[in-house]
C-alpha atoms as a PDB file:
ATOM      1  CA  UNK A   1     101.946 106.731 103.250  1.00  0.00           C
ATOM      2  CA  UNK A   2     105.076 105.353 101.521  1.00  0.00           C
ATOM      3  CA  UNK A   3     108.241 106.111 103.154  1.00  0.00           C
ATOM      4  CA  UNK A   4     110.908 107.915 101.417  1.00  0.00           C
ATOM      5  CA  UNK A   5     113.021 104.979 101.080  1.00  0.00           C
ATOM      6  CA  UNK A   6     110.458 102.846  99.166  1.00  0.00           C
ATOM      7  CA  UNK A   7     109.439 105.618  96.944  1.00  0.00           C
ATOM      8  CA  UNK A   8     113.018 105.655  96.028  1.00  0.00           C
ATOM      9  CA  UNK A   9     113.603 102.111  96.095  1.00  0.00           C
ATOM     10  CA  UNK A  10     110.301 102.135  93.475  1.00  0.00           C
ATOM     11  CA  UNK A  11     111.716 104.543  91.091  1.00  0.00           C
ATOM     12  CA  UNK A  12     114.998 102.802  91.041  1.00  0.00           C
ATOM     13  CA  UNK A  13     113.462  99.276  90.144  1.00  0.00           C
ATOM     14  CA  UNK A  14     111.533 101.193  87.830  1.00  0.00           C
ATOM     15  CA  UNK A  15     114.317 102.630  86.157  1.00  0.00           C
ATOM     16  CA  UNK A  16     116.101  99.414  86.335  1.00  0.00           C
ATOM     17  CA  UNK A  17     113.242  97.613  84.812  1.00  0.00           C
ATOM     18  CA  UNK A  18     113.611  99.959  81.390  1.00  0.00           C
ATOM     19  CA  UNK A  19     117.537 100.461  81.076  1.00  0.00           C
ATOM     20  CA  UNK A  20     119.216  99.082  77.921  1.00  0.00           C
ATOM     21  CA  UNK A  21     121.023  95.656  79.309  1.00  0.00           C
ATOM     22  CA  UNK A  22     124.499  97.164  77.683  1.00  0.00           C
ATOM     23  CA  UNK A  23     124.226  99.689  80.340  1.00  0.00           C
ATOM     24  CA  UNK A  24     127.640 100.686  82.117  1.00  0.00           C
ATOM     25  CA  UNK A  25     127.845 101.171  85.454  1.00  0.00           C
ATOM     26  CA  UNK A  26     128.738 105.123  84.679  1.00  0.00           C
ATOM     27  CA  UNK A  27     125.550 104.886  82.546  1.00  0.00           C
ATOM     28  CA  UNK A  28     123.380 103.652  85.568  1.00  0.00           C
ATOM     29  CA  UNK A  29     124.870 106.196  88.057  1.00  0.00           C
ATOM     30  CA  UNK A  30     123.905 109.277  85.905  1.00  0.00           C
ATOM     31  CA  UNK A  31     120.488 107.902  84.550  1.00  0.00           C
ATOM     32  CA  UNK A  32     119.402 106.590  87.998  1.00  0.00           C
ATOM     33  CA  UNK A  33     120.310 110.270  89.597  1.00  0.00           C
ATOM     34  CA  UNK A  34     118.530 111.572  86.373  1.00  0.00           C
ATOM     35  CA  UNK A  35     115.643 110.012  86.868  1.00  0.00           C
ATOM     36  CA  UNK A  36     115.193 110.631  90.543  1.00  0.00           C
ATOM     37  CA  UNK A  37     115.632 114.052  90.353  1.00  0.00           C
ATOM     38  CA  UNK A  38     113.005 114.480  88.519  1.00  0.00           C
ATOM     39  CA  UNK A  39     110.550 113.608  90.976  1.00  0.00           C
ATOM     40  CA  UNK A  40     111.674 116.276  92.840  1.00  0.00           C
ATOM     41  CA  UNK A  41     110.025 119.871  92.411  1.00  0.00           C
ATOM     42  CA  UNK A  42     112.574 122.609  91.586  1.00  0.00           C
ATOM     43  CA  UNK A  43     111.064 124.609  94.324  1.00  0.00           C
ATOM     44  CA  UNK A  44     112.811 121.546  96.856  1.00  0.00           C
ATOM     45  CA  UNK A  45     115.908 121.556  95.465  1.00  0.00           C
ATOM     46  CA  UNK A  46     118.056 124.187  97.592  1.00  0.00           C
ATOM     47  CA  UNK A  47     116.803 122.432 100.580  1.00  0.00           C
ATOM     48  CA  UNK A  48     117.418 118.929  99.442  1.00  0.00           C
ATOM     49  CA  UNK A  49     120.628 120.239  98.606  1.00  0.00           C
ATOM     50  CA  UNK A  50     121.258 121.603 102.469  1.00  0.00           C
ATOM     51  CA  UNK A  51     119.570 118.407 103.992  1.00  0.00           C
ATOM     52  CA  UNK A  52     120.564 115.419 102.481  1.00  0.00           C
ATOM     53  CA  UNK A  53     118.661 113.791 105.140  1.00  0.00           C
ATOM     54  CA  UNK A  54     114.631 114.612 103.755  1.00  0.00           C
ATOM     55  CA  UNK A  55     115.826 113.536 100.203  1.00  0.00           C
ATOM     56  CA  UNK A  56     114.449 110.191  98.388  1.00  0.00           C
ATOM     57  CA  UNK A  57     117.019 107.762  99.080  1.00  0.00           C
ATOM     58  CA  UNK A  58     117.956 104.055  98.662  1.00  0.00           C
ATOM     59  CA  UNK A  59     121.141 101.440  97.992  1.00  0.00           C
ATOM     60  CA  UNK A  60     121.126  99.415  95.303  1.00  0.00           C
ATOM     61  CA  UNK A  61     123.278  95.865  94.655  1.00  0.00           C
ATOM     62  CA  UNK A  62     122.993  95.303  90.484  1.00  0.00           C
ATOM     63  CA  UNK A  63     124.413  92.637  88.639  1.00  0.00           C
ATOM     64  CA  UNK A  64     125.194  93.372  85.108  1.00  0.00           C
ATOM     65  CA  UNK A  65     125.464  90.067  82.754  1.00  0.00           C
ATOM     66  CA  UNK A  66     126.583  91.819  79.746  1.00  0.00           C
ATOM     67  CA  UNK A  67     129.943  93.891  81.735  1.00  0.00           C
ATOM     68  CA  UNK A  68     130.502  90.837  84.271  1.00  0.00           C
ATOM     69  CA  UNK A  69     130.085  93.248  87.160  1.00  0.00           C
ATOM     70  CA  UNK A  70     128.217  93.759  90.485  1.00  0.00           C
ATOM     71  CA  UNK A  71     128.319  97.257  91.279  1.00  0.00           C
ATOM     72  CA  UNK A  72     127.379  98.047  94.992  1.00  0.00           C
ATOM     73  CA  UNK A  73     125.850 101.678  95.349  1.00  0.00           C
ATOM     74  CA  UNK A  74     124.916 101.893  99.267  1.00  0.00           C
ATOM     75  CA  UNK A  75     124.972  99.746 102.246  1.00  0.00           C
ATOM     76  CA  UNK A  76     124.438  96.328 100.433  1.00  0.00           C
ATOM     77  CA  UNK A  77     126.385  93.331 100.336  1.00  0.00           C
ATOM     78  CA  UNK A  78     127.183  90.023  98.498  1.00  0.00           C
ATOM     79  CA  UNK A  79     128.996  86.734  98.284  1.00  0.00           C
ATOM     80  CA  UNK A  80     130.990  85.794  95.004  1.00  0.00           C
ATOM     81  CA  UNK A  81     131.814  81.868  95.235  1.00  0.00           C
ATOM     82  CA  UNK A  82     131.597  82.040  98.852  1.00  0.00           C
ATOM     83  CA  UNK A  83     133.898  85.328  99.518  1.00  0.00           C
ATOM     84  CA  UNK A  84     132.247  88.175 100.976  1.00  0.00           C
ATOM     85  CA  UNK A  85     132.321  91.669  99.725  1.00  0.00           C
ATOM     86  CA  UNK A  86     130.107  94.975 101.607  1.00  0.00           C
ATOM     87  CA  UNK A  87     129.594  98.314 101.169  1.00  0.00           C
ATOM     88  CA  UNK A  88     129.205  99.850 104.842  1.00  0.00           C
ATOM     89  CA  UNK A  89     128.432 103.886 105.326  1.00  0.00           C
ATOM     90  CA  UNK A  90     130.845 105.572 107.347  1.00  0.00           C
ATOM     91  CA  UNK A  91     130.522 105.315 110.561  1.00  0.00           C
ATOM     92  CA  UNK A  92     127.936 102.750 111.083  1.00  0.00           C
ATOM     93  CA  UNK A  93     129.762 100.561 113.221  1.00  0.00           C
ATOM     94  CA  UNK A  94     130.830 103.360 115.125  1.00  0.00           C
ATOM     95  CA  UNK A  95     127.208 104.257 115.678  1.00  0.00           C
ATOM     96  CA  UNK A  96     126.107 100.852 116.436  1.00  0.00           C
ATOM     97  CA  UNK A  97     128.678 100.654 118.721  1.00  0.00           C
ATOM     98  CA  UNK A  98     127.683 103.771 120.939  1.00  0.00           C
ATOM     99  CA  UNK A  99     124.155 102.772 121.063  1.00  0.00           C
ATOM    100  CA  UNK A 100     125.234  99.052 122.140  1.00  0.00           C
ATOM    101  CA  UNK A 101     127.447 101.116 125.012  1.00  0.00           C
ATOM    102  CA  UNK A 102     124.231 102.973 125.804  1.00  0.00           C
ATOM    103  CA  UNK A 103     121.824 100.027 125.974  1.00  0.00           C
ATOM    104  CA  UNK A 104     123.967  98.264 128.256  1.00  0.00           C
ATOM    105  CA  UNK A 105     124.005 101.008 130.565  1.00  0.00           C
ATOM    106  CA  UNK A 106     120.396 101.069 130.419  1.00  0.00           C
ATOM    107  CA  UNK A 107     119.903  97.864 131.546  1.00  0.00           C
ATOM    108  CA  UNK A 108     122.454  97.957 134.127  1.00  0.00           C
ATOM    109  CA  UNK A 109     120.200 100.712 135.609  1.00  0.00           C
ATOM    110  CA  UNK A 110     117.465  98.966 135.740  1.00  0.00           C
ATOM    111  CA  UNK A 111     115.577  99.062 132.267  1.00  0.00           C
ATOM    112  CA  UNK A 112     114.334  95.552 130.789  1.00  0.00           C
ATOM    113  CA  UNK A 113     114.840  94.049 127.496  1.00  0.00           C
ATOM    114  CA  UNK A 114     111.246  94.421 126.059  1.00  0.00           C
ATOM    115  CA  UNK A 115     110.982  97.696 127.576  1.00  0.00           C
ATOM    116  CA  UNK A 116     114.073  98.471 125.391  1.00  0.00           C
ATOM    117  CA  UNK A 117     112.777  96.488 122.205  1.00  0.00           C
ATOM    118  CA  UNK A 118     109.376  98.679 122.657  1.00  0.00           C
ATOM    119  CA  UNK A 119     110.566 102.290 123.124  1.00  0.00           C
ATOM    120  CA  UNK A 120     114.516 101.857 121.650  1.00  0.00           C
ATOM    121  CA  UNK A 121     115.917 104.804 124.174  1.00  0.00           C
ATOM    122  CA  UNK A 122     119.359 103.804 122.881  1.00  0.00           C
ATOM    123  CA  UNK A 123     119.195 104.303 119.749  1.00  0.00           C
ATOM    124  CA  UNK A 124     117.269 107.725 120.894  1.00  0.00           C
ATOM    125  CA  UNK A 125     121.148 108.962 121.973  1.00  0.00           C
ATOM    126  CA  UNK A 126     122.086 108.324 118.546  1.00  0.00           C
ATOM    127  CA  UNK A 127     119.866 110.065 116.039  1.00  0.00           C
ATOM    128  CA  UNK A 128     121.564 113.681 116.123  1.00  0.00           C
ATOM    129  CA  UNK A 129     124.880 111.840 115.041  1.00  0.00           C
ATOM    130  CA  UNK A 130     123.216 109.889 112.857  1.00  0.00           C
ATOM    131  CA  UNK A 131     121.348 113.134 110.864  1.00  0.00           C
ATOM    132  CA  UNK A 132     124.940 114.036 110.863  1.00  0.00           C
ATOM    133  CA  UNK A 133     126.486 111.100 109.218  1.00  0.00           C
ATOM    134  CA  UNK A 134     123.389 111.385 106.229  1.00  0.00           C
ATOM    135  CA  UNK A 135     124.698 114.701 105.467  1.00  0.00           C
ATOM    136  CA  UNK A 136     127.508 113.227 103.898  1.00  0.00           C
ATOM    137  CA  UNK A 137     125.689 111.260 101.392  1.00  0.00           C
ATOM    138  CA  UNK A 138     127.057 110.851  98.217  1.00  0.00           C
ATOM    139  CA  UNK A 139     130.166 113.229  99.688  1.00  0.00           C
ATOM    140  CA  UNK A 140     131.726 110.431 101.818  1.00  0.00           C
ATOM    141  CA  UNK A 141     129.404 107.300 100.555  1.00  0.00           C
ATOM    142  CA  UNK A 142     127.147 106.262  97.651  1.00  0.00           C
ATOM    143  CA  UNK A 143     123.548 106.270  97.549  1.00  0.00           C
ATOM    144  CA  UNK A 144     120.988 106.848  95.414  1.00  0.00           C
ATOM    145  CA  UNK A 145     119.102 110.428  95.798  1.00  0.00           C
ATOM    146  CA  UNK A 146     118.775 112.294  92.909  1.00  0.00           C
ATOM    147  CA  UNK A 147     122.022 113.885  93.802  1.00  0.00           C
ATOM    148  CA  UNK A 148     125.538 113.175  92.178  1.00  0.00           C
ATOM    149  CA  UNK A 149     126.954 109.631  93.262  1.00  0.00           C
ATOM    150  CA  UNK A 150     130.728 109.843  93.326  1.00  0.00           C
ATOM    151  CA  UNK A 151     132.377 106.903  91.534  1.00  0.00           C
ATOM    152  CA  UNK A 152     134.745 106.104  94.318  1.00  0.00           C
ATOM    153  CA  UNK A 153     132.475 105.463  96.366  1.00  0.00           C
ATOM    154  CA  UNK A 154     130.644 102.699  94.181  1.00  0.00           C
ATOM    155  CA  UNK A 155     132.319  99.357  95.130  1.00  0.00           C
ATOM    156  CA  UNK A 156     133.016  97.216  91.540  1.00  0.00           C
ATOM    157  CA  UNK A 157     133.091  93.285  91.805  1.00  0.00           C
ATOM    158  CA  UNK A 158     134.517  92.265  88.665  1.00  0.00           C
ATOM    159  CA  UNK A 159     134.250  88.454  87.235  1.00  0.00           C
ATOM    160  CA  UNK A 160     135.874  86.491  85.128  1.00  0.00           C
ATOM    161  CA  UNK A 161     134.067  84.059  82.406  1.00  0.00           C
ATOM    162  CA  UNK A 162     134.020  81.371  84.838  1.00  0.00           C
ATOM    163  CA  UNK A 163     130.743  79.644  86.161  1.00  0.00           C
ATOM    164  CA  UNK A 164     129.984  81.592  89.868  1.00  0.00           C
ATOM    165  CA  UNK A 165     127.569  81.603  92.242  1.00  0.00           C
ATOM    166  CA  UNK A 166     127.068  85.231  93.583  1.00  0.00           C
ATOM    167  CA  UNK A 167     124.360  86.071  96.559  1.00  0.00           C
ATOM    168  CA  UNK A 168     123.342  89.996  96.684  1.00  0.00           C
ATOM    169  CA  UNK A 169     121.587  91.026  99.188  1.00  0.00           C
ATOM    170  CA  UNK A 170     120.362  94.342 101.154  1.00  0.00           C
ATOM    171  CA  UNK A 171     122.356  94.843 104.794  1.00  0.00           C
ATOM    172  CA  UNK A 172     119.066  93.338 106.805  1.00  0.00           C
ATOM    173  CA  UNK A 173     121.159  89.794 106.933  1.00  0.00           C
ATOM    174  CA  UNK A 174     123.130  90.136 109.808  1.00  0.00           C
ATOM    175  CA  UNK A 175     125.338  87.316 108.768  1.00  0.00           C
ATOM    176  CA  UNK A 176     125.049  86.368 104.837  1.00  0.00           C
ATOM    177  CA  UNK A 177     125.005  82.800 104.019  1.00  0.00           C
ATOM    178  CA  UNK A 178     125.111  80.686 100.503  1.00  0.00           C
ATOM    179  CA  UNK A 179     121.519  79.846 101.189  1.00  0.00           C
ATOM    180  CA  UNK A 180     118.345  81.838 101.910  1.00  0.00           C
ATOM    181  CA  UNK A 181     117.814  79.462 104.669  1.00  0.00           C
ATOM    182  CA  UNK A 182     120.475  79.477 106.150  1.00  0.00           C
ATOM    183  CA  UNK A 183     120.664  83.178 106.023  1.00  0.00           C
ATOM    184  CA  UNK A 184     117.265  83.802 107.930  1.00  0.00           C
ATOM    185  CA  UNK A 185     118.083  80.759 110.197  1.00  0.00           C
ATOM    186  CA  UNK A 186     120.977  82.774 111.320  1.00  0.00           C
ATOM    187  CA  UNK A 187     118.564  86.050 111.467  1.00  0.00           C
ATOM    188  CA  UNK A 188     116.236  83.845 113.870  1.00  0.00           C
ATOM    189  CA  UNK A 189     118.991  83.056 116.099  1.00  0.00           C
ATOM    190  CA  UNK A 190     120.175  86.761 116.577  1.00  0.00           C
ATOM    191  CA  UNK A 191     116.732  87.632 117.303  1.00  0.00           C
ATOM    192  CA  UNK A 192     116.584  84.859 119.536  1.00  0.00           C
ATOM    193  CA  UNK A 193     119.996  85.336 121.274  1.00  0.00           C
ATOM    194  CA  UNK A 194     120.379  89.425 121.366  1.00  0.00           C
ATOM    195  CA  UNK A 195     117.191  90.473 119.796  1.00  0.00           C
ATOM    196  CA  UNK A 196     119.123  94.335 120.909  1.00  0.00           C
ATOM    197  CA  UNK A 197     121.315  94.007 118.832  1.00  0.00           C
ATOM    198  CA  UNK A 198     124.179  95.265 121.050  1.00  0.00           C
ATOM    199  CA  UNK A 199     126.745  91.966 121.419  1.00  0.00           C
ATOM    200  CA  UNK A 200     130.102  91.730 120.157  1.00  0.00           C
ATOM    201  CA  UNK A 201     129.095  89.089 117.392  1.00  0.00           C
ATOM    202  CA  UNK A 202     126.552  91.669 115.901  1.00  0.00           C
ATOM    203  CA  UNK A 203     125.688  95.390 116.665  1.00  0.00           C
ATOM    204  CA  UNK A 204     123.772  97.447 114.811  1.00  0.00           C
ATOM    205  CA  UNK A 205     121.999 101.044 115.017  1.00  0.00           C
ATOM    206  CA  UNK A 206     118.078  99.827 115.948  1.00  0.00           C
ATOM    207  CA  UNK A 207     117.050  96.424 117.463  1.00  0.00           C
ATOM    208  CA  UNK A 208     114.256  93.829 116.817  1.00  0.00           C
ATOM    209  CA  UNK A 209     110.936  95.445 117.797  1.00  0.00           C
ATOM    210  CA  UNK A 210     108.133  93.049 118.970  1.00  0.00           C
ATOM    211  CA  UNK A 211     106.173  94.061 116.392  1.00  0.00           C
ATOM    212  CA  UNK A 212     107.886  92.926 113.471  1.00  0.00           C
ATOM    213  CA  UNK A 213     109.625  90.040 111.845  1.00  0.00           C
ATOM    214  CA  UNK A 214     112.959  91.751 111.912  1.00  0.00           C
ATOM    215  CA  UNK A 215     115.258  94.845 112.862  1.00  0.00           C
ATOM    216  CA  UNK A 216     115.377  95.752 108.998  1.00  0.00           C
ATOM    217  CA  UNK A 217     114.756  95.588 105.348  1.00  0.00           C
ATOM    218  CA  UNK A 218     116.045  92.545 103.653  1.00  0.00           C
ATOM    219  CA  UNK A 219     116.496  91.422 100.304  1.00  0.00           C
ATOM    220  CA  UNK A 220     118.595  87.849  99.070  1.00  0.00           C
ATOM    221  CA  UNK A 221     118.645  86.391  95.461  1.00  0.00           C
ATOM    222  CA  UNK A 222     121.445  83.823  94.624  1.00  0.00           C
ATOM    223  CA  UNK A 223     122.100  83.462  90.749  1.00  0.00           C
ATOM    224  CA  UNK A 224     124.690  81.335  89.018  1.00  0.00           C
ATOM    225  CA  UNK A 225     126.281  83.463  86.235  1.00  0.00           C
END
């Protein structure tokens, strides 16, 4: 069963896949919603409108050759010749930061590491507020949901003519690096080091769970343009 996300994330490289390379990013915004919304059945769209949170949704990082532009809809985030540019939602660190709080007060009770990494009781305390925060999609922050994306909240990296070297990538990096080695090297050694999640270096709403190869979904490509 796919997961809202990834049906989104589908359509959008779909639609991505077909759109006209002179494509603006106002262009994108509108077609993208376009298109998403109409995978949705009319009868779902007065509760998708209520809760943001059960609607298709995904971030997107897009580099367009023709304008000179990365446009960053969503939590992504990039490097352009080495300087670093995000997109965070509202909130997040906040989040992160209350779960960290919680997990260490776990522990100091008693509660293990791998009990934590296996049943995430932490990040439990945070859900309600995080429901919350999704309500404010595309009010507060971008994403892509069929819904309206507000253009202020779409961060524009414009270049010049020169040669650059730009990384974009999803937020699953912890720490972005010029390299895709590097970059998981430094994944590895969270895992390794605070596979919670919950120091000051790093914190973020959900740890590493045994099961899988990391906390969340990542994507890297490095292109020079």
């Amino acid at each position: 069963m796919r997961s809202n996300g990834r049906y989104a994330m589908q359509l959008t490289a779909r639609y991505i896949s077909h759109m006209p390379k002179t494509t603006t990013c106002e262009q994108f915004l509108t077609g993208v919603t376009a298109y998403i919304r109409k995978h949705y059945k009319k009868s779902m769209l007065q509760r998708l409108t209520d809760h943001p949170e059960d609607r298709l949704t995904c971030s997107a990082i897009i580099f367009s050759r023709v304008c000179r532009e990365i446009w960053m809809v969503g939590d992504c985030q990039c490097l352009v010749g080495g300087e670093y540019y995000d997109n965070p939602k509202p909130y997040e660190a906040q989040l992160a930061a209350l779960r960290a709080e919680e997990a260490k007060r776990q522990l100091a009770e008693g509660k293990t590491i791998d009990e934590l990494l296996r049943n995430d009781t932490a990040r439990q305390v945070i859900i309600a507020q995080m429901i919350d925060t999704m309500r404010q999609q595309n009010v507060t922050y971008s994403v892509i949901d069929g819904f309206h994306i507000p253009r202020e909240h779409v961060r524009i990296i414009t270049l010049d003519f020169r040669p650059w070297q730009i990384v974009l990538a999803s937020d699953g990096y912890p720490f972005l690096c010029p390299t895709l080695a590097e970059s998981e090297q430094r994944l590895q050694h969270q895992r390794a080091t605070d596979p919670l999640n919950i120091s000051p270096e790093f914190q973020a709403t959900k740890a590493f769970h045994p099961d899988f190869n990391s906390f969340d979904d990542r994507t890297y490509i490095r292109l020079d343009v």
